[in-house]
N, C-alpha and C. Protein backbone atom coordinates (compact mmCIF):
# COMPACT_ATOMS: atom_id res chain seq x y z
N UNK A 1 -62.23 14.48 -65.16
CA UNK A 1 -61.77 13.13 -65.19
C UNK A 1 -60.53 13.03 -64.32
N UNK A 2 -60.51 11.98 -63.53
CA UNK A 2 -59.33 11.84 -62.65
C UNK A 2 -58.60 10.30 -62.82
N UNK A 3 -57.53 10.68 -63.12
CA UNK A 3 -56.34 9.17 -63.25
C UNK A 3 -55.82 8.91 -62.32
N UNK A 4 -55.28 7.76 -61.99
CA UNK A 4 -54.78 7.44 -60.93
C UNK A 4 -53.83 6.21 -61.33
N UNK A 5 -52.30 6.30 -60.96
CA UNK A 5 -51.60 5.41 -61.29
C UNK A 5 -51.18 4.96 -60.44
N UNK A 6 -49.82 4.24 -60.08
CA UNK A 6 -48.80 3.84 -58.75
C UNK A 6 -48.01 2.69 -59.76
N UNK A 7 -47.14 3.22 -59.51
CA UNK A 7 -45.34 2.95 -59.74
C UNK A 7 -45.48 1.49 -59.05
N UNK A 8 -45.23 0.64 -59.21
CA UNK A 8 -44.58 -1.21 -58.49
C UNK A 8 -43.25 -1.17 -59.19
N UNK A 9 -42.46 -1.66 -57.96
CA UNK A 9 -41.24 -1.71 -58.41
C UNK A 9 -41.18 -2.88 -59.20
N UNK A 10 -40.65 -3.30 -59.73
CA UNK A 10 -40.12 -4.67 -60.17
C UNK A 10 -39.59 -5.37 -59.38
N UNK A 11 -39.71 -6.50 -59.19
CA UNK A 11 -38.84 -7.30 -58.24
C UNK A 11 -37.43 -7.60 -59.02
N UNK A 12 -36.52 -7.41 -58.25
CA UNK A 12 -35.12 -7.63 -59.13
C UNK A 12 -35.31 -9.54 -59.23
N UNK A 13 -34.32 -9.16 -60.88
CA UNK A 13 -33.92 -10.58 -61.29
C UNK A 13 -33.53 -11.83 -59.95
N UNK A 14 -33.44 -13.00 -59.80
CA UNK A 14 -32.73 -13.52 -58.79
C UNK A 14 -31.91 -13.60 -59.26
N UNK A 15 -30.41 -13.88 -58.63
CA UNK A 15 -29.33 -14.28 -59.11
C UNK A 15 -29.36 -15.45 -59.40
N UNK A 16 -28.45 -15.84 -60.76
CA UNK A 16 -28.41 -17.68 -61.16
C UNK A 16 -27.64 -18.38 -60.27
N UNK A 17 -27.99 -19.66 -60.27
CA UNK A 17 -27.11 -20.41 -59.52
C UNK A 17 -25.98 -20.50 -59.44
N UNK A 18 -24.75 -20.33 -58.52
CA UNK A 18 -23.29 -20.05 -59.35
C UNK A 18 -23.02 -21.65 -58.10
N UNK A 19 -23.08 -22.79 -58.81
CA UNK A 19 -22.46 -24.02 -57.93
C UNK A 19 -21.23 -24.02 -57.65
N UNK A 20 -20.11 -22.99 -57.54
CA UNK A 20 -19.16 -22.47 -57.36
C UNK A 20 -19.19 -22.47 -56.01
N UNK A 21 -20.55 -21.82 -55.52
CA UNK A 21 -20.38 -20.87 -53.72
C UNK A 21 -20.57 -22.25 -53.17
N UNK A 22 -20.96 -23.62 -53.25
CA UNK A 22 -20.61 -24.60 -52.12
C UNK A 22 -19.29 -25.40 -51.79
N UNK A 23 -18.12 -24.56 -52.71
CA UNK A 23 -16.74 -24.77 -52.66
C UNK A 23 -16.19 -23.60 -51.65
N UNK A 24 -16.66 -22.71 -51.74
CA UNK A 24 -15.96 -21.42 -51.65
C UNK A 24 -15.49 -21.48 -49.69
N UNK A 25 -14.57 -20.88 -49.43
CA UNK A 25 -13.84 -21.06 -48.28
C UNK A 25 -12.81 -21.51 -48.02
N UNK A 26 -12.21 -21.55 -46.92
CA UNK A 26 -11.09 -21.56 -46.43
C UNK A 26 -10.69 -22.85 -45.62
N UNK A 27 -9.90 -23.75 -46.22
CA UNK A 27 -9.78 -25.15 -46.14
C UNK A 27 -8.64 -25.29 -45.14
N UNK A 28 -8.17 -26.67 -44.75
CA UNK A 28 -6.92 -27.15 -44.30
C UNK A 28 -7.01 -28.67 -45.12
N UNK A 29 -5.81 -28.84 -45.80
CA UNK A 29 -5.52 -30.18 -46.73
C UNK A 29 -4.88 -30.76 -46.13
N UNK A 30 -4.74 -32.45 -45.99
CA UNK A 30 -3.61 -32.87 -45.41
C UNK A 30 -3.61 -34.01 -46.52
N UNK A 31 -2.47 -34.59 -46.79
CA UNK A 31 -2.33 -35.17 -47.51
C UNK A 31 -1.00 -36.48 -47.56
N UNK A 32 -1.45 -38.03 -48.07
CA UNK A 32 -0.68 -39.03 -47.75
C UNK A 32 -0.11 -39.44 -49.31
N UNK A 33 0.78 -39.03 -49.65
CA UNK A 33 1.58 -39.52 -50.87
C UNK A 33 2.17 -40.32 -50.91
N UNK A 34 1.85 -41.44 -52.41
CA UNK A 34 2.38 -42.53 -53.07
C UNK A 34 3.41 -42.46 -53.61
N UNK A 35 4.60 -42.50 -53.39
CA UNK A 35 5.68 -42.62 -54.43
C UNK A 35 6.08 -43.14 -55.16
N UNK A 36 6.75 -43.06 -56.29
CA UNK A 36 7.91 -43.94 -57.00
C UNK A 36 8.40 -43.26 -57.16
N UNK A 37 10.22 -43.44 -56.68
CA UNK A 37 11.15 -42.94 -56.64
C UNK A 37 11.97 -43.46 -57.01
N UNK A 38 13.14 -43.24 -58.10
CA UNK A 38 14.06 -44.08 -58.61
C UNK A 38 14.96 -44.30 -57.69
N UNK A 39 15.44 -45.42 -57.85
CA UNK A 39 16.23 -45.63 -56.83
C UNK A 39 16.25 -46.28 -55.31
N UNK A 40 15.32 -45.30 -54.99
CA UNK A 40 14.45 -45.57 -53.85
C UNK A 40 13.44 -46.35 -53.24
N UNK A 41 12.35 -46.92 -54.94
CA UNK A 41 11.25 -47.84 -55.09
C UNK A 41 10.14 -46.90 -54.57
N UNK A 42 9.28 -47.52 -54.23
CA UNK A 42 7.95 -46.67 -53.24
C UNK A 42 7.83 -46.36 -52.25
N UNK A 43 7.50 -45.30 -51.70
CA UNK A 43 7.46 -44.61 -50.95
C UNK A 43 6.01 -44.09 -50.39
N UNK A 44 5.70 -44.56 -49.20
CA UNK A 44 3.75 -43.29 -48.86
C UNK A 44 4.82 -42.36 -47.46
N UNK A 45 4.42 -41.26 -47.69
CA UNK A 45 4.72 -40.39 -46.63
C UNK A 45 3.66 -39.43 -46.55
N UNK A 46 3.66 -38.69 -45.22
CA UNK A 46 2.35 -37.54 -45.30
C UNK A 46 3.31 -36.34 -45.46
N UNK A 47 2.65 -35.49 -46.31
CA UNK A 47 3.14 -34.05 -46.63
C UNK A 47 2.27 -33.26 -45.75
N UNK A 48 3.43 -32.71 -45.54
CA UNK A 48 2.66 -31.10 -44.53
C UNK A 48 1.25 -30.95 -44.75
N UNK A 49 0.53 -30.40 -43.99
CA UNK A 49 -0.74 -29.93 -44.16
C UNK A 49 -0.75 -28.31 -44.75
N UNK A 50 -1.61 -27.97 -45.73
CA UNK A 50 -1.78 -27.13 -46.33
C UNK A 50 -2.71 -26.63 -45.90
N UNK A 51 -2.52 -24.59 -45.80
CA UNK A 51 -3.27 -24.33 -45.77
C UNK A 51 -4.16 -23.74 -47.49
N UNK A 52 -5.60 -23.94 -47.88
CA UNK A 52 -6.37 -23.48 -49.32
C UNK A 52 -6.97 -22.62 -49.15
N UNK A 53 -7.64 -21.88 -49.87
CA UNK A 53 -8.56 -20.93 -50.07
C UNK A 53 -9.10 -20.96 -51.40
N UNK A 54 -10.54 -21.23 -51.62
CA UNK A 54 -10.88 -21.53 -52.61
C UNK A 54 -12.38 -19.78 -52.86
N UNK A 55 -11.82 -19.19 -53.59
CA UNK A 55 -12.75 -17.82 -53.97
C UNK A 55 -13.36 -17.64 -55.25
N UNK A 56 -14.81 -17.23 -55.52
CA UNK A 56 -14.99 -16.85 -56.52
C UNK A 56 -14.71 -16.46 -57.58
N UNK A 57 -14.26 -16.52 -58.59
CA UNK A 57 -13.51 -15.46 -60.20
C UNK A 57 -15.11 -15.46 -61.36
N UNK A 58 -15.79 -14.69 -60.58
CA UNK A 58 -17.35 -14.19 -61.09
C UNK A 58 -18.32 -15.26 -60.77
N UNK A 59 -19.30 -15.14 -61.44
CA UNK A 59 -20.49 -15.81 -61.58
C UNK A 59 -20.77 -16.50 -62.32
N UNK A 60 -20.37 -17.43 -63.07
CA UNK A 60 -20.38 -18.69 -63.63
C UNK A 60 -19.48 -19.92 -63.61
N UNK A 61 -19.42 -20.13 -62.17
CA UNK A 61 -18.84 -21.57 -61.87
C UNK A 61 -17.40 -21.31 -61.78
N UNK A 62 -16.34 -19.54 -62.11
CA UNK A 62 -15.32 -19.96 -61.90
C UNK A 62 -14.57 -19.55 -60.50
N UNK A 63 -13.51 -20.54 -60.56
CA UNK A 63 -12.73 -20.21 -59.01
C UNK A 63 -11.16 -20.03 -59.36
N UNK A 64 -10.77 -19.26 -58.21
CA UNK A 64 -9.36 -19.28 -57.80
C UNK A 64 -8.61 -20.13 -56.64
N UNK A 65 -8.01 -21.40 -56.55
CA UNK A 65 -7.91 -21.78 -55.10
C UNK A 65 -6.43 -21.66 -55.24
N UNK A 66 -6.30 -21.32 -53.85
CA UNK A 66 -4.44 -20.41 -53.28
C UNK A 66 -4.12 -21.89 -52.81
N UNK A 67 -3.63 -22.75 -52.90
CA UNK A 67 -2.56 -23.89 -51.87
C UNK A 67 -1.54 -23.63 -51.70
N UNK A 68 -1.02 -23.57 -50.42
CA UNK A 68 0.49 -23.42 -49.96
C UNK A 68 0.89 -21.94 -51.06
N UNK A 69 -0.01 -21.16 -51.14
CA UNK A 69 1.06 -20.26 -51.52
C UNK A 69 0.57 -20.20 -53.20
N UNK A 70 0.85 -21.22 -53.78
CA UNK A 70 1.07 -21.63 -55.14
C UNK A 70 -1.14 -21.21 -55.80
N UNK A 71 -1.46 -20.72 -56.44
CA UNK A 71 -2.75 -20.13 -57.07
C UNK A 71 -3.14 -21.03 -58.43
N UNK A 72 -3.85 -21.32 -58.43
CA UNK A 72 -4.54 -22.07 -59.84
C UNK A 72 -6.27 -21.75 -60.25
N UNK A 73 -6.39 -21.82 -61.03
CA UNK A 73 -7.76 -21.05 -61.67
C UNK A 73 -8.58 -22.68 -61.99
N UNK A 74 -9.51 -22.55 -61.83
CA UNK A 74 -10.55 -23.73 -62.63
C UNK A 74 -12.65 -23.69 -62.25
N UNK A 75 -13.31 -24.33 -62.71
CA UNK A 75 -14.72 -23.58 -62.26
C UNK A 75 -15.50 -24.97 -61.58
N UNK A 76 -16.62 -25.32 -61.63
CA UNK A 76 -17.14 -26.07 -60.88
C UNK A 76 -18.29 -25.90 -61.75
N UNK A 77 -19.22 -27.33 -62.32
CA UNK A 77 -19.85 -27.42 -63.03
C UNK A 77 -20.98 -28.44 -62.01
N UNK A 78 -22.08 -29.14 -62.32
CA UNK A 78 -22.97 -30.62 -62.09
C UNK A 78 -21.98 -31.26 -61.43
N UNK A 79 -20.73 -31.94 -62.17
CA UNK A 79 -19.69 -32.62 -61.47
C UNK A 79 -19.03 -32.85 -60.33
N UNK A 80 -18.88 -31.44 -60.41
CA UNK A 80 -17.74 -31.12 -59.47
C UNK A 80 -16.69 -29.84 -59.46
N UNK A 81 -15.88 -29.73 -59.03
CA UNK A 81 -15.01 -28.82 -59.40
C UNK A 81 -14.13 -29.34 -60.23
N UNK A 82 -13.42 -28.54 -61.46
CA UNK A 82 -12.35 -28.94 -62.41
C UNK A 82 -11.06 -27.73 -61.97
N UNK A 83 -9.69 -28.36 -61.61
CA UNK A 83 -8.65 -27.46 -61.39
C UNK A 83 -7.24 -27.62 -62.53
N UNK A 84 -7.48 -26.41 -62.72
CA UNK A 84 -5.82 -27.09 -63.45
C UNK A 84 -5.11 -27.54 -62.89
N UNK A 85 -3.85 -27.79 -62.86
CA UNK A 85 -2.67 -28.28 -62.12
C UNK A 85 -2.18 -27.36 -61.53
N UNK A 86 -1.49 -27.10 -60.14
CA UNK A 86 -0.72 -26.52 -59.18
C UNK A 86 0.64 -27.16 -59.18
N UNK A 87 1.80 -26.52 -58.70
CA UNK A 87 2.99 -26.76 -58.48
C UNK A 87 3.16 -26.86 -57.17
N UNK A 88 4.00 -27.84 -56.65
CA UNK A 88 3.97 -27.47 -54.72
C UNK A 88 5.12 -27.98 -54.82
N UNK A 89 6.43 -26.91 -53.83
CA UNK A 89 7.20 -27.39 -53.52
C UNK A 89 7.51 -27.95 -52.40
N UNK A 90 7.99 -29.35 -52.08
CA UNK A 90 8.14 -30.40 -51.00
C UNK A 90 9.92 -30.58 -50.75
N UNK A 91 10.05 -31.07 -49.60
CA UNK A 91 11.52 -31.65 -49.77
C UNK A 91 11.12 -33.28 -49.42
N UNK A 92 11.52 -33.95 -50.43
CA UNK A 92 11.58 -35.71 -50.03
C UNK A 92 12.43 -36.24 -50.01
N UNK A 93 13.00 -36.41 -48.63
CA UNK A 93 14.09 -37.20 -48.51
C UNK A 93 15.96 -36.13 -48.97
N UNK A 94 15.08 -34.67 -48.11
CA UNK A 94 16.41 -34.01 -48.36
C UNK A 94 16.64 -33.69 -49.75
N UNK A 95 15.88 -33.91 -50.47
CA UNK A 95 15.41 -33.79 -51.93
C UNK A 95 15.13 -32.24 -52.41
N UNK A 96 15.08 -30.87 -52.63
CA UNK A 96 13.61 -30.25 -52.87
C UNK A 96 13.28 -30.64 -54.14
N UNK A 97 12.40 -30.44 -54.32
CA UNK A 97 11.59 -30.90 -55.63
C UNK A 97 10.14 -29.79 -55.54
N UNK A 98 9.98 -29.79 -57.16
CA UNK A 98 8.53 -28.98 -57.18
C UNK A 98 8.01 -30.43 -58.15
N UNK A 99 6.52 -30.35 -57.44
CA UNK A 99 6.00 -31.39 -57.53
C UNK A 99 4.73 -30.50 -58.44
N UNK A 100 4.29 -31.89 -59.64
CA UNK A 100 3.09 -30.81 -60.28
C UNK A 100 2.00 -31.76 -59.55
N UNK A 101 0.83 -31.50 -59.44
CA UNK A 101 -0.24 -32.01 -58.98
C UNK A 101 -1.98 -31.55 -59.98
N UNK A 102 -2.15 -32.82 -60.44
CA UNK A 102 -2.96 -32.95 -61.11
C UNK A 102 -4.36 -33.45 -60.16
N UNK A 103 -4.95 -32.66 -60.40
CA UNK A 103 -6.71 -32.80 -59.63
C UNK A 103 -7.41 -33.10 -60.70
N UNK A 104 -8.33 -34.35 -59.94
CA UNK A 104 -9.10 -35.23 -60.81
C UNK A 104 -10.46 -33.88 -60.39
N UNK A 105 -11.36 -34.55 -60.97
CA UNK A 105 -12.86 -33.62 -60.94
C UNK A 105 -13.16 -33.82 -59.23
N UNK A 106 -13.10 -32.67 -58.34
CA UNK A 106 -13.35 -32.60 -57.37
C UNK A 106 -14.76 -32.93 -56.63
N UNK A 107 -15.20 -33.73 -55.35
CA UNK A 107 -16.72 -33.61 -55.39
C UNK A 107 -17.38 -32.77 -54.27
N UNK A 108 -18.36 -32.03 -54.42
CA UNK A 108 -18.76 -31.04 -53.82
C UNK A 108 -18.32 -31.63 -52.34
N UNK A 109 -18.27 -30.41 -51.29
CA UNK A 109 -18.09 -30.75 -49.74
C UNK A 109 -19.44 -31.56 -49.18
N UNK A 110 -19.34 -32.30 -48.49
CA UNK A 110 -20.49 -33.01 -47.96
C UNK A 110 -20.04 -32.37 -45.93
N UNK A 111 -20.70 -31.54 -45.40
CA UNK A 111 -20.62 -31.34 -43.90
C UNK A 111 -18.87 -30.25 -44.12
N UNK A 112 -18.59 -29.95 -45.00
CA UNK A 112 -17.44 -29.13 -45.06
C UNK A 112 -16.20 -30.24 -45.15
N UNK A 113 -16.42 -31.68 -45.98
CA UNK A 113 -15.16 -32.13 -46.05
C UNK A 113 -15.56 -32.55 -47.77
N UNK A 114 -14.02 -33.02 -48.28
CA UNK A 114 -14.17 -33.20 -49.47
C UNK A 114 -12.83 -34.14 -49.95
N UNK A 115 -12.80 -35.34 -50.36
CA UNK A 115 -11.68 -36.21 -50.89
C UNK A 115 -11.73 -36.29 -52.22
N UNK A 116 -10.07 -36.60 -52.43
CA UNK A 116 -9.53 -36.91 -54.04
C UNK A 116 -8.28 -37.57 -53.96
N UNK A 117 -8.01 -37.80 -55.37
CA UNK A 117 -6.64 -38.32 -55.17
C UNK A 117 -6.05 -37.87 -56.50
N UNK A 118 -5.22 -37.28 -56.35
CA UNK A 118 -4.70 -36.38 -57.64
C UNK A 118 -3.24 -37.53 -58.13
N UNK A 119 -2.51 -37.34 -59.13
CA UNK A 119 -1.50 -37.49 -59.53
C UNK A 119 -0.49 -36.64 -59.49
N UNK A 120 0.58 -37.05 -59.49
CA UNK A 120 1.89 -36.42 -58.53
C UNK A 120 3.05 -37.14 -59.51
N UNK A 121 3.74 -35.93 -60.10
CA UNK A 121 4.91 -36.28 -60.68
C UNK A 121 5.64 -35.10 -60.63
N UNK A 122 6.98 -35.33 -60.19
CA UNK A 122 7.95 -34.25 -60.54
C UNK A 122 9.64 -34.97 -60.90
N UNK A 123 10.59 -33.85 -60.98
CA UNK A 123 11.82 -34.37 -61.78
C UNK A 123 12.66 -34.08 -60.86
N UNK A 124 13.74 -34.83 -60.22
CA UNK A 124 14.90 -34.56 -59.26
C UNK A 124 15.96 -35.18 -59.64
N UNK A 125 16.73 -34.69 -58.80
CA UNK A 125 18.07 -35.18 -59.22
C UNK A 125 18.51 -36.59 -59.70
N UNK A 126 17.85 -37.60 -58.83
CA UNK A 126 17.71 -38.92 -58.80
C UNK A 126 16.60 -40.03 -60.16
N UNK A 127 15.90 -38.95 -60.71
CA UNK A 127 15.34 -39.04 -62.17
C UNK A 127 13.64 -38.85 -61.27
N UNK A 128 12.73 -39.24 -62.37
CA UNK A 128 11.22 -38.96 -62.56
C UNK A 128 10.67 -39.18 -61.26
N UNK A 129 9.75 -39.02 -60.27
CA UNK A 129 9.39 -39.14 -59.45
C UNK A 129 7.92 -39.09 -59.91
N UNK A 130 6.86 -40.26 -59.85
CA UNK A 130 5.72 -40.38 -59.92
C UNK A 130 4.49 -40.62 -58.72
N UNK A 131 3.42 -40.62 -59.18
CA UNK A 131 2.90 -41.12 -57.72
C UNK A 131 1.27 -40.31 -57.85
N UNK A 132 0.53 -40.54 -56.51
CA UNK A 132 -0.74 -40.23 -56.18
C UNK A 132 -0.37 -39.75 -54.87
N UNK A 133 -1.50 -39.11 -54.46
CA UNK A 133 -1.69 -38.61 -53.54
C UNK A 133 -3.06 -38.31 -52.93
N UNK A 134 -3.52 -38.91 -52.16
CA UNK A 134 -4.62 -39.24 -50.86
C UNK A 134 -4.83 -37.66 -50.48
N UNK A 135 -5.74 -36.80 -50.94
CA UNK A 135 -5.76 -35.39 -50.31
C UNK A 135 -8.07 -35.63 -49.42
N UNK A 136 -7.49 -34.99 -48.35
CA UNK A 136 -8.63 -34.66 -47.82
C UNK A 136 -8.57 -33.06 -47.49
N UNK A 137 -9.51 -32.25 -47.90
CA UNK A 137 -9.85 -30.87 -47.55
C UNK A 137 -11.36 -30.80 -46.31
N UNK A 138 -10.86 -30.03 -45.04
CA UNK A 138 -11.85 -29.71 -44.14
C UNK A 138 -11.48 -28.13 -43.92
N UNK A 139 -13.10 -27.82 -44.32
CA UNK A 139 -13.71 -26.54 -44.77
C UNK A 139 -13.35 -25.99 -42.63
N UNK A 140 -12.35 -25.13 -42.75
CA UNK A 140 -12.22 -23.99 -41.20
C UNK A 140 -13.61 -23.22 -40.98
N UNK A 141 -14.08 -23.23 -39.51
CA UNK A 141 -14.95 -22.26 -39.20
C UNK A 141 -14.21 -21.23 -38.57
């Protein structure tokens, strides 16, 4: 009697979707801020352009994005991306100030660009400083 077998590999698992990787890369932000400034009243000025980097932190939707330096953790779901808040320090008006910046639910890049408008408050000498801020991110080749 003669047997005859043969080994098939398995095809490996696919990997799950991680909607994370259509964020992922290396951005330039520029950005037009709303002020209220005591004292001062309102204010729109453009802040420096930033350079981002937005990287993987595993395989389920979470990320790390670097702005100006300053690092914040958050993941990317159906929605969008969710970020905690970042700190950025600016000088306004001879001012410095660290400014916190609150990101609304981010929406995926469409052609490597992506808009929001976060909230912007920080504390200076002159009292509360509130405001928005107009951010556009274009994904660098």
């Amino acid at each position: 009697m003669l047997g005859l077998s043969s080994c098939k590999k398995d095809d490996p698992e696919p990997e799950p979707y991680n909607p994370a990787t259509e964020f992922v890369g290396a951005y330039t932000v520029s950005t037009e801020a709303h002020l209220q400034v005591p004292v001062l009243g309102a204010m729109d000025m453009p802040l420096s352009d930033m350079d981002a980097e937005i990287v993987l932190n595993g395989n389920n939707g979470e990320v790390n994005v670097t702005m100006s330096g300053q690092t914040t953790t958050g993941y990317v779901n159906s929605t969008g991306m969710h970020l905690d808040p970042i700190i950025l320090n600016e000088t306004i008006y001879n001012m410095d100030v660290a400014i916190t910046v609150t990101f609304p639910v981010i929406p995926k890049p469409v052609d490597g660009v992506t808009s929001w408008v976060a909230t912007l408050s920080a504390v200076a000498s002159v009292g509360t400083i509130t405001g928005t801020a107009d951010m556009t991110a274009v994904r660098k080749n």
